[in-house]
Protein backbone atom coordinates (compact mmCIF):
# COMPACT_ATOMS: atom_id res chain seq x y z
CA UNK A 1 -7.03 -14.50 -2.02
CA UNK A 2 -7.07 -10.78 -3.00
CA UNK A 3 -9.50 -10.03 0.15
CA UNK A 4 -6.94 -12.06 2.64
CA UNK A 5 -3.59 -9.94 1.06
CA UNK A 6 -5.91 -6.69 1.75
CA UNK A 7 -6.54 -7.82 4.96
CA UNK A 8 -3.03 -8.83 6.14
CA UNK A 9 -1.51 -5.91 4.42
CA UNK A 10 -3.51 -2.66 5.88
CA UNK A 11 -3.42 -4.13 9.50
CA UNK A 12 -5.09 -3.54 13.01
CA UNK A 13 -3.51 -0.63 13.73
CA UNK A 14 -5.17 1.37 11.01
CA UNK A 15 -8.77 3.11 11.27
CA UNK A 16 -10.95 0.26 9.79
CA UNK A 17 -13.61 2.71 8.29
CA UNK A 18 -14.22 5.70 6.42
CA UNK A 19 -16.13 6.94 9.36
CA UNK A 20 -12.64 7.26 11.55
CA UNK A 21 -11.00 9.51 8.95
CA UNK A 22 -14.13 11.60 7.70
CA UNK A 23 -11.91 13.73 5.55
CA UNK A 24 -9.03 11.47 4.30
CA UNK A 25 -9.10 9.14 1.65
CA UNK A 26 -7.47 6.04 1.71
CA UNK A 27 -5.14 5.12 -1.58
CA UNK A 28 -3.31 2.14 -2.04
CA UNK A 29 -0.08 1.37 -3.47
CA UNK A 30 0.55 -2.10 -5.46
CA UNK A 31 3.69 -3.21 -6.53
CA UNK A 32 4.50 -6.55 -8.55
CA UNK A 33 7.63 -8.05 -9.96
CA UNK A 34 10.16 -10.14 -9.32
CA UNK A 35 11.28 -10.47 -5.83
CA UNK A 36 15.19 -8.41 -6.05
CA UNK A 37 12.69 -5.74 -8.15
CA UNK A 38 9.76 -5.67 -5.66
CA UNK A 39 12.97 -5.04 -3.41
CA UNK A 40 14.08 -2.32 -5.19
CA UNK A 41 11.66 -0.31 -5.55
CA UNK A 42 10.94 0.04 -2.15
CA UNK A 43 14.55 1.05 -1.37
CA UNK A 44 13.63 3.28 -4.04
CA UNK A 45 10.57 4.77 -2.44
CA UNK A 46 12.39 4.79 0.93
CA UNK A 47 15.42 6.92 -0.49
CA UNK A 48 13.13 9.81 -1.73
CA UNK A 49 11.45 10.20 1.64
CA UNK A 50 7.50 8.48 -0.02
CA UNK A 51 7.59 5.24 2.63
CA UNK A 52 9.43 3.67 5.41
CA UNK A 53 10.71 0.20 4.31
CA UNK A 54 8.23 -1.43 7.08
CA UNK A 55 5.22 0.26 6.02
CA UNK A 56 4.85 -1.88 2.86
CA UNK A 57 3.13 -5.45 3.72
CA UNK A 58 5.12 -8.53 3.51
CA UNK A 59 6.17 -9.88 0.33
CA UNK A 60 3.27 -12.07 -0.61
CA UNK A 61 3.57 -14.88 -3.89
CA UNK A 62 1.43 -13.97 -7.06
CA UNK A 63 -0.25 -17.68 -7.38
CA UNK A 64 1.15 -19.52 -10.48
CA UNK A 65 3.92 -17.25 -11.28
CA UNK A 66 7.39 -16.35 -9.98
CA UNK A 67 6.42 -13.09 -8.84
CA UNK A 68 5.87 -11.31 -5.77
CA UNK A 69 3.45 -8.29 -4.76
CA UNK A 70 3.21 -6.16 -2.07
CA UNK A 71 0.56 -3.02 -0.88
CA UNK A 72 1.29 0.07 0.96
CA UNK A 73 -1.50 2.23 2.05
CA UNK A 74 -1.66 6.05 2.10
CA UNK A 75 -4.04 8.67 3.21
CA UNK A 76 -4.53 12.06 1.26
CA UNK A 77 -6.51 14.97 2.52
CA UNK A 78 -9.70 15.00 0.51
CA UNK A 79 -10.54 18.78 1.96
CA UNK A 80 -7.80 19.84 -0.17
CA UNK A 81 -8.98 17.97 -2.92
CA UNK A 82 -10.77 20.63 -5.98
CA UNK A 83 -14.08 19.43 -6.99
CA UNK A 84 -14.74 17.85 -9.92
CA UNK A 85 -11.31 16.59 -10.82
């Protein structure tokens, strides 16, 4: 199930390989709660300029619970990056 969310989540319209963005590195954002918190903290994120309320994937159920998760995925510059750290 993990694969299929990861799948679903980062969508087609995203370079599919490291290869296409040779000097970014992709980083992945997880959230899990409650659906009104879930909720939240995205208008959270959204309010402080990190993500646009559609970037995150859709609300997807945590199997055998009452909670919710949902990914968002980011790219940093890895040129910028220092060694060793």
């Amino acid at each position: 199930m993990a694969q299929e969310f990861l799948s679903d989540a980062i969508g087609s319209a995203r370079p599919s390989s490291e290869s296409e963005m040779p000097d970014r590195e992709p980083i992945r954002f997880l959230i899990i709660g409650t659906r009104e918190g879930v909720m939240e903290e995205i208008k959270n994120f959204f309010a402080i300029g990190f993500a646009e309320v559609d970037e995150w994937s859709p609300l997807t159920p945590v199997p055998k619970t009452d909670l919710v998760m949902t990914i968002l995925r980011h790219s940093t510059d890895s040129s910028t990056q220092k060694s060793g750290r």
